[in-house]
N, C-alpha and C. Protein backbone atom coordinates (compact mmCIF):
# COMPACT_ATOMS: atom_id res chain seq x y z
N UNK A 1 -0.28 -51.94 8.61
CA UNK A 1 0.56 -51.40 7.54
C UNK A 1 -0.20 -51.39 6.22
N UNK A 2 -0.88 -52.26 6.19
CA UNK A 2 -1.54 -52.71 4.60
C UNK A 2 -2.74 -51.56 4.53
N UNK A 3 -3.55 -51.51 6.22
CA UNK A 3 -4.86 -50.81 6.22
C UNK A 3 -3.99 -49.19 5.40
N UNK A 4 -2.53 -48.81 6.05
CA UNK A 4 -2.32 -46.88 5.77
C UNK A 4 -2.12 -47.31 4.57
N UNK A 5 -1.86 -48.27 3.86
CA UNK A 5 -1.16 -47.84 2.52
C UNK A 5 -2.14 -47.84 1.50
N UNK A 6 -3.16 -48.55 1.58
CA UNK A 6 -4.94 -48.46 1.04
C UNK A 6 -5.27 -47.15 1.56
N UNK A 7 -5.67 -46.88 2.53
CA UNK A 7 -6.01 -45.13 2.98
C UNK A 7 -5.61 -44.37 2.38
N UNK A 8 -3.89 -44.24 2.13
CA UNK A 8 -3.04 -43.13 1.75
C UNK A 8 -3.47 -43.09 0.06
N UNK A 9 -3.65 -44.08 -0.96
CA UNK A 9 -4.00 -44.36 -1.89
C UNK A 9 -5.58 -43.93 -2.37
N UNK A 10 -6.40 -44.25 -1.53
CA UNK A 10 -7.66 -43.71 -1.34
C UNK A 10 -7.93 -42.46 -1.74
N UNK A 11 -7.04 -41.59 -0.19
CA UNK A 11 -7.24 -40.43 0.02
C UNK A 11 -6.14 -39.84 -1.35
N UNK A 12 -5.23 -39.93 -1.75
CA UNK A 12 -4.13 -39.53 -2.97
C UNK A 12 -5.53 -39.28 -4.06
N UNK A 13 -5.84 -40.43 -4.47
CA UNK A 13 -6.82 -40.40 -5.57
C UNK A 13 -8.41 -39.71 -5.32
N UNK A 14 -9.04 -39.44 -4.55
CA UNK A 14 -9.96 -38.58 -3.80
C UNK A 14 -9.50 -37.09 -4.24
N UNK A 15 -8.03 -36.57 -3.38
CA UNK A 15 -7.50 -35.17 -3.47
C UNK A 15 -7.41 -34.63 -5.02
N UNK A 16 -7.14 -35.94 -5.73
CA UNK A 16 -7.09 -35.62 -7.22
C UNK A 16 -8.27 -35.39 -8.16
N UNK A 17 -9.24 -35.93 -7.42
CA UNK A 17 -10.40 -35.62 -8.09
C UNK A 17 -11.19 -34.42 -7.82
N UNK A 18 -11.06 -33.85 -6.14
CA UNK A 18 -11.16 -32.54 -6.33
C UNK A 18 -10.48 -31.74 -6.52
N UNK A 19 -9.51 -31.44 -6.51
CA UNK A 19 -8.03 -30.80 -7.39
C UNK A 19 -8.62 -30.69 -9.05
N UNK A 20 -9.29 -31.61 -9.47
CA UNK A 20 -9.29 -31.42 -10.62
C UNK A 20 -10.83 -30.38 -11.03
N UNK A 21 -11.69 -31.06 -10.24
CA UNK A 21 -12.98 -30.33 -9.96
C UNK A 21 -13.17 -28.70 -9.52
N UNK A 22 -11.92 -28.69 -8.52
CA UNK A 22 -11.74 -27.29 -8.60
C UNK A 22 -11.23 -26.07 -9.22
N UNK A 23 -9.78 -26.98 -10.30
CA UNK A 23 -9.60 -26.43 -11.50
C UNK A 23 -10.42 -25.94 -12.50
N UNK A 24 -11.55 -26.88 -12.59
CA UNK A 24 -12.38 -26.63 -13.42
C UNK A 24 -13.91 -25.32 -13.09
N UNK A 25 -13.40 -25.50 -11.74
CA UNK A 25 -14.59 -24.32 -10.99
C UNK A 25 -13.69 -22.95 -11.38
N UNK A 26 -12.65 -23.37 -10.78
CA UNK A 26 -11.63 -21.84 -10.62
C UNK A 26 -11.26 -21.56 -12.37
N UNK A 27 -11.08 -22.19 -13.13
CA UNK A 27 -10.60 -22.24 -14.10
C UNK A 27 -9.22 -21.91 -14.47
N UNK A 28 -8.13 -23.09 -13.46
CA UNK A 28 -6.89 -22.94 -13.40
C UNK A 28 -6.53 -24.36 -13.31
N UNK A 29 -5.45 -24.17 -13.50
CA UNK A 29 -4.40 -25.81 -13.61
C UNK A 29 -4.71 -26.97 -12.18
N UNK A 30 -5.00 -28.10 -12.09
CA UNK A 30 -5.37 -28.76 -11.13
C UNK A 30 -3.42 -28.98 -10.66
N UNK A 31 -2.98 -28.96 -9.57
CA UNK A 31 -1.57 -29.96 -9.59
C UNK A 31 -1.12 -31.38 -10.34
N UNK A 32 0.01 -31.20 -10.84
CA UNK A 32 0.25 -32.34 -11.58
C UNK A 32 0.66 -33.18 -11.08
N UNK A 33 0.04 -34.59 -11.14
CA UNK A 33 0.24 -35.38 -10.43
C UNK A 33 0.10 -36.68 -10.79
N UNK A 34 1.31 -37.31 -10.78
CA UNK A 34 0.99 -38.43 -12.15
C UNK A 34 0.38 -39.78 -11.06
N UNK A 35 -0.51 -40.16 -11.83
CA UNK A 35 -1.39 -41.16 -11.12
C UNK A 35 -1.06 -42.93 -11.46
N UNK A 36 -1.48 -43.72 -11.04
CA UNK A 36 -0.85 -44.70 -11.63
C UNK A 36 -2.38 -45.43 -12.00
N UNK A 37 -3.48 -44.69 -12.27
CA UNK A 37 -4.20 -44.83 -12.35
C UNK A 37 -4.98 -44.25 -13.43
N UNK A 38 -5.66 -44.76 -14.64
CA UNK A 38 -5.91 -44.63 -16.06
C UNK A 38 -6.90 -43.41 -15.94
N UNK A 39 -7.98 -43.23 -14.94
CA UNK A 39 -9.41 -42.93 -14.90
C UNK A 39 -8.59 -41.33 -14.24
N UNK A 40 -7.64 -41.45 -13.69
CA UNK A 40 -7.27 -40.32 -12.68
C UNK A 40 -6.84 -39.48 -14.37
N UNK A 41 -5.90 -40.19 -15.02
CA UNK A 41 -5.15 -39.46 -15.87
C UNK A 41 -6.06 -38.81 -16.70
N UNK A 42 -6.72 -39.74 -17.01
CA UNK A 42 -7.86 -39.17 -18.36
C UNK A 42 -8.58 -38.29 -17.55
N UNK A 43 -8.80 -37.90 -16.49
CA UNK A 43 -9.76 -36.41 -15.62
C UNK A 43 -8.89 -35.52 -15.76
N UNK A 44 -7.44 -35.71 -15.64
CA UNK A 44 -6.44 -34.73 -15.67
C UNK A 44 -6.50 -33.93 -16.93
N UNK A 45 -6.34 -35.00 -18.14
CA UNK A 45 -6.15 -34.66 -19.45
C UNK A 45 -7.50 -33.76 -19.55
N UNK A 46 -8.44 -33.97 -19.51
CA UNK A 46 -9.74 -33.61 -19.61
C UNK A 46 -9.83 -31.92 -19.20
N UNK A 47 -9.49 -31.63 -17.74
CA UNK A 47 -9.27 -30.83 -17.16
C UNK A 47 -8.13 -29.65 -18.10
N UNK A 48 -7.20 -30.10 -18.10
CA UNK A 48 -6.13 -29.46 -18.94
C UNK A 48 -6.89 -29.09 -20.44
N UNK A 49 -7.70 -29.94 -20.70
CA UNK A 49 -8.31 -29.72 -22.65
C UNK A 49 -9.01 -28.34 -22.28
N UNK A 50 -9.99 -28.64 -21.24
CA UNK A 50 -10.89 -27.06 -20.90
C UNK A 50 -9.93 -25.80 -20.06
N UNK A 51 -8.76 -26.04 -19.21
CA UNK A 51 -8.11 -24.81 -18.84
C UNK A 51 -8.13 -24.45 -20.36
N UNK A 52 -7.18 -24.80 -21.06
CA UNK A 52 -6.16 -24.64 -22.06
C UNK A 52 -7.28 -23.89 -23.40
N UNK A 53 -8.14 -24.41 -23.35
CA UNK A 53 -9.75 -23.80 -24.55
C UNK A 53 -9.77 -22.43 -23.70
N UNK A 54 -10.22 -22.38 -22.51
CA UNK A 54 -10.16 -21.28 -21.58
C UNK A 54 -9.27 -19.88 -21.85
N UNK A 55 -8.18 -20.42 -22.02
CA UNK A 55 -6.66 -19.55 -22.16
C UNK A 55 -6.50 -18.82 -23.90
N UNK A 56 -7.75 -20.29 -24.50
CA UNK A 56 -7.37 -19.65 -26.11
C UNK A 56 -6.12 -20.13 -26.70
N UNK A 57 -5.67 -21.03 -25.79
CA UNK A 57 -4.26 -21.52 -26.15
C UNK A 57 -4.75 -23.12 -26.68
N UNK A 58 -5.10 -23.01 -28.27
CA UNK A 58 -5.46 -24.37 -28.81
C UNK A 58 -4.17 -25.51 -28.90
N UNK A 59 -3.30 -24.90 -29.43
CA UNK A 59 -1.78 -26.05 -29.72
C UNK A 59 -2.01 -26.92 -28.33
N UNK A 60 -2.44 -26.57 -26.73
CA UNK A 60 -1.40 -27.19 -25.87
C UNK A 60 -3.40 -27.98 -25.77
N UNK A 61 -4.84 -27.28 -25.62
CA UNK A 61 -5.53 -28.30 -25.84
C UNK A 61 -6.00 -29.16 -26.83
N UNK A 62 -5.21 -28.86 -27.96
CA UNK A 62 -5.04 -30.10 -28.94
C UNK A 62 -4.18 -31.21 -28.78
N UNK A 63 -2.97 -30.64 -27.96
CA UNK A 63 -1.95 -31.71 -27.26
C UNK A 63 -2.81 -32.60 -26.31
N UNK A 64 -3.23 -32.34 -25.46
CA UNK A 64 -4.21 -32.71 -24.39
C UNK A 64 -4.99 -33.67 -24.97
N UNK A 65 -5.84 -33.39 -26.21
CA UNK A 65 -6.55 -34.13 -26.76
C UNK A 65 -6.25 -35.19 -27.18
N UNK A 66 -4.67 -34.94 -27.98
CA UNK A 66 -4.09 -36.28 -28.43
C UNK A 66 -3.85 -36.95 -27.23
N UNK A 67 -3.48 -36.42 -26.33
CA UNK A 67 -2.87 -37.54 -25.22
C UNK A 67 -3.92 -38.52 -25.25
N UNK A 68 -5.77 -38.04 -24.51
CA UNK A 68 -6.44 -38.59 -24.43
C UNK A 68 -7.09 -39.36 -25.78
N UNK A 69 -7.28 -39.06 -27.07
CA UNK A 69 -7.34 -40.04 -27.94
C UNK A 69 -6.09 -40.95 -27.93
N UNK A 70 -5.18 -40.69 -27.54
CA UNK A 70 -4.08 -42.27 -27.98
C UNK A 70 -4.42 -43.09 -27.10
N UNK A 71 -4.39 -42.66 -25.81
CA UNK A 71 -5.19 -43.32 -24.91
C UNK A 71 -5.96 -44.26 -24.65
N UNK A 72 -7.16 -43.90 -25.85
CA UNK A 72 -8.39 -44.80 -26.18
C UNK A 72 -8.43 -45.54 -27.24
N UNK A 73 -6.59 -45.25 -27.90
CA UNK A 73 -6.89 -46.61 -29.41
C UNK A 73 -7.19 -45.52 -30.22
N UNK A 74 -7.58 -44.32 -30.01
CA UNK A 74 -7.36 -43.66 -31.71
C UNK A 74 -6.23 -42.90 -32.29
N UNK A 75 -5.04 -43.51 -32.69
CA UNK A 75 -3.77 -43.27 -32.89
C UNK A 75 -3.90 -42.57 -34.16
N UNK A 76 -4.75 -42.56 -34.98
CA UNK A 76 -4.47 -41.86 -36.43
C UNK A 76 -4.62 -40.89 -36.04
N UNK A 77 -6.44 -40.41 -35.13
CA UNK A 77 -6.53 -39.30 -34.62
C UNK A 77 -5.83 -38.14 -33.82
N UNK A 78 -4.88 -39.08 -32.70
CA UNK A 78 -4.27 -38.43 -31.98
C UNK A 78 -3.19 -37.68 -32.45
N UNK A 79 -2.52 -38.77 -33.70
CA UNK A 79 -1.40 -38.11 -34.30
C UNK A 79 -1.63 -36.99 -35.32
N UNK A 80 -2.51 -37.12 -35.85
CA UNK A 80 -3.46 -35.64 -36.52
C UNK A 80 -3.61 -34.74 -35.41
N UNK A 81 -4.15 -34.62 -34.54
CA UNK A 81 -4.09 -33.70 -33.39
C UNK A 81 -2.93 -32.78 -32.71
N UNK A 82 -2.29 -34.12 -32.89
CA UNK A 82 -0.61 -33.46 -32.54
C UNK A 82 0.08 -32.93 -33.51
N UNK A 83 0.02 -33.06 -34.69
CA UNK A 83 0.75 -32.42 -35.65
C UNK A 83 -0.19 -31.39 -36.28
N UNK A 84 -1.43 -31.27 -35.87
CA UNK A 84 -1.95 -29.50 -35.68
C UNK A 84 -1.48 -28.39 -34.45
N UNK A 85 -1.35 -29.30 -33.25
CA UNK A 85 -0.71 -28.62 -32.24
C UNK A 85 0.59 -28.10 -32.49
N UNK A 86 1.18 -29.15 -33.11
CA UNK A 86 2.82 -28.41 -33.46
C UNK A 86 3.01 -27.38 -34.10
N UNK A 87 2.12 -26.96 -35.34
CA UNK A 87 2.11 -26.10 -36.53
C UNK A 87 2.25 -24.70 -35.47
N UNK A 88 1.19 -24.15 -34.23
CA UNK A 88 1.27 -23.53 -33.93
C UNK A 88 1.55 -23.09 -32.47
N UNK A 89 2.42 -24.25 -31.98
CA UNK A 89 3.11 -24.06 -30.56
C UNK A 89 3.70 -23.21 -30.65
N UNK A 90 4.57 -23.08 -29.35
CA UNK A 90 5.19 -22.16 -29.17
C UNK A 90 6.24 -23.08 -28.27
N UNK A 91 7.98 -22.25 -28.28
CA UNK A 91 9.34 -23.09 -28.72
C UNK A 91 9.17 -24.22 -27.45
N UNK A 92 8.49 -23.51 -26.19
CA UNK A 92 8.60 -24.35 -25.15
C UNK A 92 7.61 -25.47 -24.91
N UNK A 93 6.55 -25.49 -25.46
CA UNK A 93 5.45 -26.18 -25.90
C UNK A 93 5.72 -27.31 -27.07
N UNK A 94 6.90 -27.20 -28.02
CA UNK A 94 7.15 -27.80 -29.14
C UNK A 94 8.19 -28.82 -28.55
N UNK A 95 8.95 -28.65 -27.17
CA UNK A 95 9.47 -29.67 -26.44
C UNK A 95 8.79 -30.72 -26.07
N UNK A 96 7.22 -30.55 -25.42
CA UNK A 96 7.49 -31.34 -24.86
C UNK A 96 6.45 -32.46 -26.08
N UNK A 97 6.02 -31.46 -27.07
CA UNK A 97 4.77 -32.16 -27.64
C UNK A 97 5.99 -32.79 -28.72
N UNK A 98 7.18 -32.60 -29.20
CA UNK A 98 8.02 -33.77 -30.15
C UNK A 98 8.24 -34.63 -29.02
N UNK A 99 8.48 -34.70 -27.71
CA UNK A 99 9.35 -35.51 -27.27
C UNK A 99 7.95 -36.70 -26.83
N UNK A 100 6.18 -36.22 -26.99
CA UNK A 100 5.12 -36.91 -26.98
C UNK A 100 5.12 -37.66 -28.36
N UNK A 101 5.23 -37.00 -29.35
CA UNK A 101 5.48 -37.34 -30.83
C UNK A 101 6.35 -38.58 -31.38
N UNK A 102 7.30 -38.95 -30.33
CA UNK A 102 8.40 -39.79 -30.49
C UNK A 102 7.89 -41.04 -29.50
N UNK A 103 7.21 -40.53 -28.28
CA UNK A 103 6.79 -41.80 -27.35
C UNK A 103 5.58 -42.72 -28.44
N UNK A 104 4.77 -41.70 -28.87
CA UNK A 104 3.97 -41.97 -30.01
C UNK A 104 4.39 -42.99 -31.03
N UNK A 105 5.56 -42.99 -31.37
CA UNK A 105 6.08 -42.87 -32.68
C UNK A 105 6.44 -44.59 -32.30
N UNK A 106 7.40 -45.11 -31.27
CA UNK A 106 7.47 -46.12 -30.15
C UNK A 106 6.80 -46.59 -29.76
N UNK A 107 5.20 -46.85 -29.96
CA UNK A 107 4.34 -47.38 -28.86
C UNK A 107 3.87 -47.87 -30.37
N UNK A 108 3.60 -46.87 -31.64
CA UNK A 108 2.90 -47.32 -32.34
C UNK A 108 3.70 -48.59 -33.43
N UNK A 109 5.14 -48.37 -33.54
CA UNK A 109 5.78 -49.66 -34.05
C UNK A 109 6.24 -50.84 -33.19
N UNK A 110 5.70 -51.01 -31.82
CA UNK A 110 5.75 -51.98 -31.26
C UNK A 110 4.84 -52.51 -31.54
N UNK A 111 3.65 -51.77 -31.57
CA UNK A 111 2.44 -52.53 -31.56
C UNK A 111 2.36 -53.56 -33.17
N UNK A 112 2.89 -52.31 -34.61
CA UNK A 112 2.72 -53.18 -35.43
C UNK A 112 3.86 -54.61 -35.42
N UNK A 113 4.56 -54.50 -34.67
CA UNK A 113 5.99 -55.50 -34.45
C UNK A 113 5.03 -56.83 -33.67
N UNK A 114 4.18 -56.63 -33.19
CA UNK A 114 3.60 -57.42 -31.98
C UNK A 114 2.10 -57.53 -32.94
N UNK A 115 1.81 -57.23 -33.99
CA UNK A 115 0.37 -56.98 -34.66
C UNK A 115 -0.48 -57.03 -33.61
N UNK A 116 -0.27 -55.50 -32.94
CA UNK A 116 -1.29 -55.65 -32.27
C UNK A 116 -2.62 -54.79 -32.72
N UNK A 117 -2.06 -54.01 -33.65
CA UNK A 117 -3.31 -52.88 -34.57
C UNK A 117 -3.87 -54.06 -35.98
N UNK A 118 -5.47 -53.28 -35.76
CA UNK A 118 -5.88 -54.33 -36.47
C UNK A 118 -5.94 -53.37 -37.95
N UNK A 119 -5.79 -54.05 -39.37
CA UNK A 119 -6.05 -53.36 -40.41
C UNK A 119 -7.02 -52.98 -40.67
N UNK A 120 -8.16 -53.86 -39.62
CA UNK A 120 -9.57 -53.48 -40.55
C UNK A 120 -10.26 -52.37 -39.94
N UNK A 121 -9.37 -51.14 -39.02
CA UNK A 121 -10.12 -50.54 -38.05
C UNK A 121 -9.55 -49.24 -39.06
């Protein structure tokens, strides 16, 4: 039981990496597929930054971008990113990037509630 559920996990995270590799060959959307895994997400995000440059559609790979800078601890950045993306989304695009804007918004006053951001950065 333990050996399929390591395999199935294996092979899940494998399919995602060429899924994403081939997006990037074909130059189309990899399947979305939420990973529970940091390294998977950030290939995703990555993937999505270059479709989306591809398409000429900057708002949704500037979204992309923020995802992956908040990601890494650069919250000033990301939130600059995102509030260039907003200026020129579009109505269905502006869903989902406020409702990112607000998870944002939540992650970053816990952290100062918990001091977990340092001042001197």
């Amino acid at each position: 039981m333990i050996k399929k559920l390591f395999f199935k996990v294996v092979i899940t995270g494998r399919l995602l990496l060429f899924s994403t590799l081939k997006a990037g060959i074909d130059q189309t959307l990899p399947p979305i597929e939420s990973s529970p895994y940091l390294y998977e997400q950030r290939l995703s995000w990555r993937t999505h930054i270059q479709y989306y440059k591809t398409l000429n559609n900057m708002p949704m790979a500037l979204y992309y971008h923020a995802l992956l800078d908040f990601n890494q601890g650069k919250n000033e950045i990301a939130q600059s990113l995102l509030n260039r993306a907003l200026k020129d989304a579009k109505q269905n695009e502006l869903i989902i990037m406020n409702k990112t804007k607000k998870q944002f918004d939540i992650i970053i006053e816990a952290e100062e509630i918990e001091h977990l951001i340092s001042e001197n950065l």
